[in-house]
Protein backbone atom coordinates (compact mmCIF):
# COMPACT_ATOMS: atom_id res chain seq x y z
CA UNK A 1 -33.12 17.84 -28.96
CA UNK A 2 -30.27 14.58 -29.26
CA UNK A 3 -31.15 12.29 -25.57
CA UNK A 4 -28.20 11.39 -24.04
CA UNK A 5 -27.50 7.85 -24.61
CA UNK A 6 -27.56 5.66 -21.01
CA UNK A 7 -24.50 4.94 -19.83
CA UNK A 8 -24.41 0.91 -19.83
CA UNK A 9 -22.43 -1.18 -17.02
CA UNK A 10 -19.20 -2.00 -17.50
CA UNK A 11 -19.01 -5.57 -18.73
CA UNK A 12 -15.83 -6.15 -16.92
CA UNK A 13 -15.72 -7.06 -12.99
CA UNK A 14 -13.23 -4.54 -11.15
CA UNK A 15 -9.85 -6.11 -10.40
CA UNK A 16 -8.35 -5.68 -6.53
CA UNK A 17 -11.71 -3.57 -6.15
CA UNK A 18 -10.44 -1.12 -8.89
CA UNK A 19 -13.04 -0.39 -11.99
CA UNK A 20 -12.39 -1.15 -15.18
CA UNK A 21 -11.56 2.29 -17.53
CA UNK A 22 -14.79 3.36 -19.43
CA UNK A 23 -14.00 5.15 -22.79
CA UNK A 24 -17.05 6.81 -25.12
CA UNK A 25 -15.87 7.41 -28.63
CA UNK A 26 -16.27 11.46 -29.27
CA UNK A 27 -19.41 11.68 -31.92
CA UNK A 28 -17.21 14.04 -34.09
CA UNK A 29 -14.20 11.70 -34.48
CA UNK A 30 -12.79 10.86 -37.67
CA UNK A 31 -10.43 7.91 -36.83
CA UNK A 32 -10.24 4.78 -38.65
CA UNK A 33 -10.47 2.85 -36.40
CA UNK A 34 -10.98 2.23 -32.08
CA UNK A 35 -8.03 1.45 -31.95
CA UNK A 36 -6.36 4.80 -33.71
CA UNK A 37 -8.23 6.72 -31.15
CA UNK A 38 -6.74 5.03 -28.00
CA UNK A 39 -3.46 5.43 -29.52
CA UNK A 40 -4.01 9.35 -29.37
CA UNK A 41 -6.56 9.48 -26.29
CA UNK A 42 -4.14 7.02 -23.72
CA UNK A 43 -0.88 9.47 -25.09
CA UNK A 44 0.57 5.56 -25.44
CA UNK A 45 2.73 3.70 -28.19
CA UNK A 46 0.94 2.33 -30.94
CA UNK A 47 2.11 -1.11 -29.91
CA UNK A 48 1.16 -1.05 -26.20
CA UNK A 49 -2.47 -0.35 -27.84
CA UNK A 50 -2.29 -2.96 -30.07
CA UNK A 51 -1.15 -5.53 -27.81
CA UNK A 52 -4.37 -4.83 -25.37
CA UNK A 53 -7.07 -5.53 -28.36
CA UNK A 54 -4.86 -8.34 -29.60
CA UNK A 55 -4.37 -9.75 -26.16
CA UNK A 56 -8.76 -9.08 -25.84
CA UNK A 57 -8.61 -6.64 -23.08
CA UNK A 58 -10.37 -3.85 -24.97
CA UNK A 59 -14.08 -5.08 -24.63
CA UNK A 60 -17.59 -3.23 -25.93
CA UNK A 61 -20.63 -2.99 -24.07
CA UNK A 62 -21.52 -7.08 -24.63
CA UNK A 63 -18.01 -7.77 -23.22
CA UNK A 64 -16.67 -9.46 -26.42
CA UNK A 65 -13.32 -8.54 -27.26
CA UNK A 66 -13.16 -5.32 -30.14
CA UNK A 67 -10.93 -6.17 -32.75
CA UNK A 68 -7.71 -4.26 -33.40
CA UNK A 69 -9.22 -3.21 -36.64
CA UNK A 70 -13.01 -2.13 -35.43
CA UNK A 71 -13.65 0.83 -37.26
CA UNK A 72 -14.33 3.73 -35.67
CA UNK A 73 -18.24 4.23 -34.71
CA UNK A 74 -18.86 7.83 -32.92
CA UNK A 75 -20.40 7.39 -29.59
CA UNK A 76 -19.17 3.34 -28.78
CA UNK A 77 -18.83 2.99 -25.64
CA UNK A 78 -15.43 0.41 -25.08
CA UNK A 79 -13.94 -1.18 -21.43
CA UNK A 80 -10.27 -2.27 -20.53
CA UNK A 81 -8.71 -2.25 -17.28
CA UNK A 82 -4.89 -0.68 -17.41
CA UNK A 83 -1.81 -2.30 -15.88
CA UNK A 84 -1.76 -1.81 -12.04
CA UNK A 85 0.85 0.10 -10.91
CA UNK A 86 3.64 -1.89 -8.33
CA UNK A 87 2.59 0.14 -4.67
CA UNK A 88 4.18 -0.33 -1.60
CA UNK A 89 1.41 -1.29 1.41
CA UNK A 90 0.15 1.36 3.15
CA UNK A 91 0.76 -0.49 6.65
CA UNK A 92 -2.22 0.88 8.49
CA UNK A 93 -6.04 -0.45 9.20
CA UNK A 94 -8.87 1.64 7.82
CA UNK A 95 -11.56 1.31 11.03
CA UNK A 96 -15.16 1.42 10.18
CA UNK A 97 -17.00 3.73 12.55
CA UNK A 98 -20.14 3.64 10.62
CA UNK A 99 -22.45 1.49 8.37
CA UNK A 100 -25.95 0.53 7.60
CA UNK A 101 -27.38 -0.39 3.86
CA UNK A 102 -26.70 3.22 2.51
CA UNK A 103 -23.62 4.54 4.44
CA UNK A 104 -19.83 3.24 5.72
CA UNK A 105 -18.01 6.28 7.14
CA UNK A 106 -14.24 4.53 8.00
CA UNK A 107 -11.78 6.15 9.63
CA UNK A 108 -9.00 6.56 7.13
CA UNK A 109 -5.49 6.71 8.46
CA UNK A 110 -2.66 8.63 7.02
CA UNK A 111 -0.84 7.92 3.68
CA UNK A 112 -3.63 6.44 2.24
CA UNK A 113 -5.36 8.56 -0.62
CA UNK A 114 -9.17 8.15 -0.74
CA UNK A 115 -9.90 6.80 -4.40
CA UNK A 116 -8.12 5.50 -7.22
CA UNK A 117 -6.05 8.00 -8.82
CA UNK A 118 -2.13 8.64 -10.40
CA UNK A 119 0.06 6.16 -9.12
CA UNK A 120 -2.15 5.61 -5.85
CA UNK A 121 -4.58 2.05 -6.97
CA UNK A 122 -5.16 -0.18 -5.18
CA UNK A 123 -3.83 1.01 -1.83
CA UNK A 124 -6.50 3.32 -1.77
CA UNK A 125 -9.10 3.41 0.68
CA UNK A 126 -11.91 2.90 -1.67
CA UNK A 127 -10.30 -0.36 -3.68
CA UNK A 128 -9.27 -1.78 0.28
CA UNK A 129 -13.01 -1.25 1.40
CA UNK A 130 -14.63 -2.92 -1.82
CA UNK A 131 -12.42 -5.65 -1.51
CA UNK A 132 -12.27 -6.12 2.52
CA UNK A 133 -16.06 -5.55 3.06
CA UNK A 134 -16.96 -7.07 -0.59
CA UNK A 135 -19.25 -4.08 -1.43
CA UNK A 136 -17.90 -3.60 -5.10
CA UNK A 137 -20.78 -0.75 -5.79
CA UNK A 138 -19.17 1.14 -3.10
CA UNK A 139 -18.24 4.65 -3.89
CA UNK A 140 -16.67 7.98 -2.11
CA UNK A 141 -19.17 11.10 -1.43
CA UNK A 142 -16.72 12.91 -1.12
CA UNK A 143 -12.44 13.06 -0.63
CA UNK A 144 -9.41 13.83 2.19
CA UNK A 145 -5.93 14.31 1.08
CA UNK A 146 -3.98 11.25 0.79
CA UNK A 147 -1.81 12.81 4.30
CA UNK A 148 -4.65 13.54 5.91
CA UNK A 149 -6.29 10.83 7.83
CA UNK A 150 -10.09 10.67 9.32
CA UNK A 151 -13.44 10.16 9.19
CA UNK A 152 -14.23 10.29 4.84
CA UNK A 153 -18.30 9.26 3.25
CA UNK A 154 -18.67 5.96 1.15
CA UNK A 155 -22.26 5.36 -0.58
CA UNK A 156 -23.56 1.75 -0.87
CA UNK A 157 -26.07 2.10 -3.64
CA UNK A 158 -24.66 4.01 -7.11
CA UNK A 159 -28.20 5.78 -7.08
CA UNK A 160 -28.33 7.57 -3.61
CA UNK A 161 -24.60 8.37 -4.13
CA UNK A 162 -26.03 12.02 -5.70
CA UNK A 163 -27.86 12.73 -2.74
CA UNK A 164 -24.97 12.19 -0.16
CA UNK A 165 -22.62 14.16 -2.33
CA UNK A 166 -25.04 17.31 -2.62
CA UNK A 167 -24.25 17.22 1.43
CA UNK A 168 -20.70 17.93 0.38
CA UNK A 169 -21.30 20.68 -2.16
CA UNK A 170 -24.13 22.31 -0.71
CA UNK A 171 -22.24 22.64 2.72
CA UNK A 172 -24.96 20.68 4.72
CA UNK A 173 -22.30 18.41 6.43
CA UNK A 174 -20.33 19.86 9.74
CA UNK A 175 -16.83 18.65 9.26
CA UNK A 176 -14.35 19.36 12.22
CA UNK A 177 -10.88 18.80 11.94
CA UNK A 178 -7.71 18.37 14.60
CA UNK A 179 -4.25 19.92 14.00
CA UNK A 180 -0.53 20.14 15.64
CA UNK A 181 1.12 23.49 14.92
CA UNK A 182 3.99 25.69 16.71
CA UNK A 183 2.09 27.45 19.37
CA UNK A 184 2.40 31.08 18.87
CA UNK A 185 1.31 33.37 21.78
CA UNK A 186 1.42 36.63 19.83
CA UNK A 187 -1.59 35.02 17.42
CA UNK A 188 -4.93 35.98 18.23
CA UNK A 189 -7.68 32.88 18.18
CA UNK A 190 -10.00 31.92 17.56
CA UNK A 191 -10.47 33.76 14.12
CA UNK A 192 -11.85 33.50 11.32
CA UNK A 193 -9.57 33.27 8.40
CA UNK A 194 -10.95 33.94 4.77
CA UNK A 195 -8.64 33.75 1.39
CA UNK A 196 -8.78 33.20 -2.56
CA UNK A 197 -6.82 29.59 -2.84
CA UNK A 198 -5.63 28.77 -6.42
CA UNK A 199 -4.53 25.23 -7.10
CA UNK A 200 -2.87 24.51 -10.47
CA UNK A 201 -2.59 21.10 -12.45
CA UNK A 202 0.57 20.27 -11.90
CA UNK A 203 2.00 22.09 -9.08
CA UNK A 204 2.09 20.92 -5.86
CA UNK A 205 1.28 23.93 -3.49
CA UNK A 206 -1.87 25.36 -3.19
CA UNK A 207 -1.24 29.54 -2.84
CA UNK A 208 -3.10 32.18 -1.94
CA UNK A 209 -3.78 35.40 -4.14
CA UNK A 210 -6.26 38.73 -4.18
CA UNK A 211 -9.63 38.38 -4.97
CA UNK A 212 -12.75 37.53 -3.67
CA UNK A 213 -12.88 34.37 -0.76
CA UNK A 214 -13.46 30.94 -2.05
CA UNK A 215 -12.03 29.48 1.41
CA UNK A 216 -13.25 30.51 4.59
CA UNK A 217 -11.85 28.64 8.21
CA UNK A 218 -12.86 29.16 11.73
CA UNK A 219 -9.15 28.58 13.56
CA UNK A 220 -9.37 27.92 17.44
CA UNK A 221 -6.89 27.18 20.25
CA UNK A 222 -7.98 24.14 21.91
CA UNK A 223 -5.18 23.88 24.21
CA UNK A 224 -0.52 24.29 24.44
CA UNK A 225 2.45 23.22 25.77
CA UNK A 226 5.20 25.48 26.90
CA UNK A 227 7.31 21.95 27.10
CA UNK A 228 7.98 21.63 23.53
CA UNK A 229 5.84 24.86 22.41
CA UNK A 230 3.40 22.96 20.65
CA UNK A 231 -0.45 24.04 20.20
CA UNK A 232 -3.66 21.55 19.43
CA UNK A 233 -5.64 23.29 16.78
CA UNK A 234 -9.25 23.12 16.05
CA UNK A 235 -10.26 23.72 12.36
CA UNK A 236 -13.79 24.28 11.12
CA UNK A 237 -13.59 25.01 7.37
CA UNK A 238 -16.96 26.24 5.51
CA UNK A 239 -15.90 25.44 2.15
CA UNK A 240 -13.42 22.85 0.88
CA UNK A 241 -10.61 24.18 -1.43
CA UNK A 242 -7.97 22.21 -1.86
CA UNK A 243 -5.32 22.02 1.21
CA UNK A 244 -6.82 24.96 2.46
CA UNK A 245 -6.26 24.32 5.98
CA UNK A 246 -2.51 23.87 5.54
CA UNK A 247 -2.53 27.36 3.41
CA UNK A 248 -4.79 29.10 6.20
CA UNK A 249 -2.38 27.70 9.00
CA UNK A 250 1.04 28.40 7.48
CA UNK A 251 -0.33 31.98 5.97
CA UNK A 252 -0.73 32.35 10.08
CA UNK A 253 2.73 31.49 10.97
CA UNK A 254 1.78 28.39 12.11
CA UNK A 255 2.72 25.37 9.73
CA UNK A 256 0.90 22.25 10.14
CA UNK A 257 3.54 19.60 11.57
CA UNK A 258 4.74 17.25 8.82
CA UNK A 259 3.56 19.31 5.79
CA UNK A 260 5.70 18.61 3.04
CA UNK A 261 4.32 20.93 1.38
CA UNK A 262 4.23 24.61 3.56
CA UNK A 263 5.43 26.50 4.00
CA UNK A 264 8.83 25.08 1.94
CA UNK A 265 8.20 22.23 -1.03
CA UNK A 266 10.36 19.21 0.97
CA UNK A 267 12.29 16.77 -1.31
CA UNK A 268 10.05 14.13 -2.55
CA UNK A 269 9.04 11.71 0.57
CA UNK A 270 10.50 7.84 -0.58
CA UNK A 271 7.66 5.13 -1.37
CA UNK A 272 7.38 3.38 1.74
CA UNK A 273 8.17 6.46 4.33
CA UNK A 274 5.68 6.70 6.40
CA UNK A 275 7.45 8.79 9.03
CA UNK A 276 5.87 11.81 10.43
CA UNK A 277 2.55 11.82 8.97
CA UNK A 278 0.69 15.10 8.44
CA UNK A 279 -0.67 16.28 11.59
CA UNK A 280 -3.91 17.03 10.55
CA UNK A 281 -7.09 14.82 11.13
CA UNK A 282 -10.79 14.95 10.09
CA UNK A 283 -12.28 14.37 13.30
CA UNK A 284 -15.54 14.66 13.20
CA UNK A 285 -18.54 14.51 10.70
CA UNK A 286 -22.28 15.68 11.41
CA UNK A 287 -24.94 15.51 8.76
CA UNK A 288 -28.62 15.04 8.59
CA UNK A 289 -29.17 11.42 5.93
CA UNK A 290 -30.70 12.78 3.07
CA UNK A 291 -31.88 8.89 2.40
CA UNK A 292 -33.21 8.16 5.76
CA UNK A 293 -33.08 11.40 7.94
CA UNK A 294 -30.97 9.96 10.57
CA UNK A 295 -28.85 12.40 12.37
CA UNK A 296 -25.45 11.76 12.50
CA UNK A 297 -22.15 13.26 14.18
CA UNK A 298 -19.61 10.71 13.82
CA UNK A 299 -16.22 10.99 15.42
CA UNK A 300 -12.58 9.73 14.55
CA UNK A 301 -10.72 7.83 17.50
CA UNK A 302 -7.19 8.33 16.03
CA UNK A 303 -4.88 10.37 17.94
CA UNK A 304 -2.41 12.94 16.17
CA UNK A 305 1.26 11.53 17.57
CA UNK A 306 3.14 14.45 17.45
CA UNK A 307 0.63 15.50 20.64
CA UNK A 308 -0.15 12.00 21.93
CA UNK A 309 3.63 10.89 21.95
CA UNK A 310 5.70 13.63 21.11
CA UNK A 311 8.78 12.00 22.48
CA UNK A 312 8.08 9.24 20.16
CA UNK A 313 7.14 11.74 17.09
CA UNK A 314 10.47 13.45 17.49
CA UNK A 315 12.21 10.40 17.72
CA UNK A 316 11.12 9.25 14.44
């Protein structure tokens, strides 16, 4: 039986709290050379390549620059960090309600998505906690939609991370979330709503189709206006497909409030709109530590403005 090789540190300190990319030559590859296998693994022009291992960005695993002609050697492990993309601010605080040597849990508003990813860097929560708490080994247990804002995991030590995301996948953690929606007096809560949720790469909407349940959601009334018809929603999901609470409320007739995504696909939101945020928060979070058997239920202190200030949300 072949051991898998260790996976060495990165040579390269993270930039604006962002890691640098880690790239292991396939063992099978026939290139030439490293840098003929960028060329076809980044889907970039030959010359963008070239100019990073001229220019000494593309380091190996003693952080010395590779050469642009290195040949090829299956199983090299090789560093560079890519261009940051220009982002506009994300103009809100992320609150810490939580932290000890093992744990922050912060409070994460809306607009900002939870870890490096797409055009979404640095104005992420995990790259602003790194760099505002100067924890650069810190790293997400788990992830909320970039609209959705609350209460998401971050692990201090790279080693216990495993044991705070098993919480996540084996469904030990209690997550509650808060919601505005239409009030509709004709739908019968609470209830228990329980679907098959496909996501595809590449398409935006999440949709629902026959089969057995992958996504199950306990859907209660928590209280309504007849003023502007408005309900407060409290959402207890099970499992954690993707956007399933905005599928399981708009498949009840009762869209989330500032979904751009259900029940219609809205024109794509400018950079730098950060009008009428998703009304859905992760409220709470209750867990037993897995590291030090503390008990935790954590709770979000952001309100949801469209049922704080509604004059003010409609106004926007």
């Amino acid at each position: 039986m072949t051991r898998r090789r260790r996976v060495p540190p990165s040579p390269l300190p993270q930039r604006e709290g962002v890691d640098a990319v880690r790239v292991r030559l396939p063992l099978d590859g026939t290139w030439a050379t490293v840098r003929e296998h960028l060329v076809e693994r980044l889907s970039a022009d030959a010359e963008t390549v070239t100019g990073m291992f001229e220019a000494g960005r593309v380091v190996g695993e003693d952080g010395r620059p590779v050469a642009p002609d290195a040949g090829y050697v299956p199983g090299l492990f090789v560093w560079f960090h890519r261009d940051l993309p220009t982002e506009v601010p994300v103009p809100f605080p992320i609150e810490v309600v939580y932290r000890d040597a093992h744990l922050v849990v912060a409070d994460k508003p809306h607009f900002l998505a939870t870890v490096p990813r797409g055009s979404h860097v640095t104005e992420t929560a995990l790259a602003r906690l790194r760099r505002e708490l100067e924890l650069p080994t810190l790293g997400a247990a788990h992830r909320l939609d970039r609209l959705t804002a609350g209460l998401v995991l971050f692990t201090v030590r790279p080693e216990e991370r495993g044991a705070y995301q098993a919480l996540f996948r084996d469904r030990r953690v209690r997550k509650e979330y808060e919601a505005v929606a239409p009030f509709a007096p004709g739908l019968a809560l609470p209830r228990t709503v329980r679907s098959r949720i496909v996501k595809e790469r590449g398409v935006l909407a999440a949709y629902e189709v026959e089969g057995e349940p992958n996504a199950v959601t306990r859907v209660e009334l928590a209280e309504h206006r007849a003023a502007d018809g408005l309900g407060r929603y409290r959402l207890t999901p099970t499992t954690g497909q993707t956007h399933q609470l905005r599928v399981h409320m708009n498949a009840l007739g009762v869209p989330l409030l500032g979904d751009p995504l259900y029940p219609v696909v809205a024109d794509r939101v400018p950079a730098g709109d950060f009008r009428r945020p998703l009304q859905l928060l992760a409220r709470t979070l209750e867990f037993t530590d897995p590291v030090t058997g503390i008990e935790h239920r954590l709770r979000s202190t952001r309100t949801l403005e469209a049922w704080s200030s509604p004059a003010a949300w409609a106004g926007q």
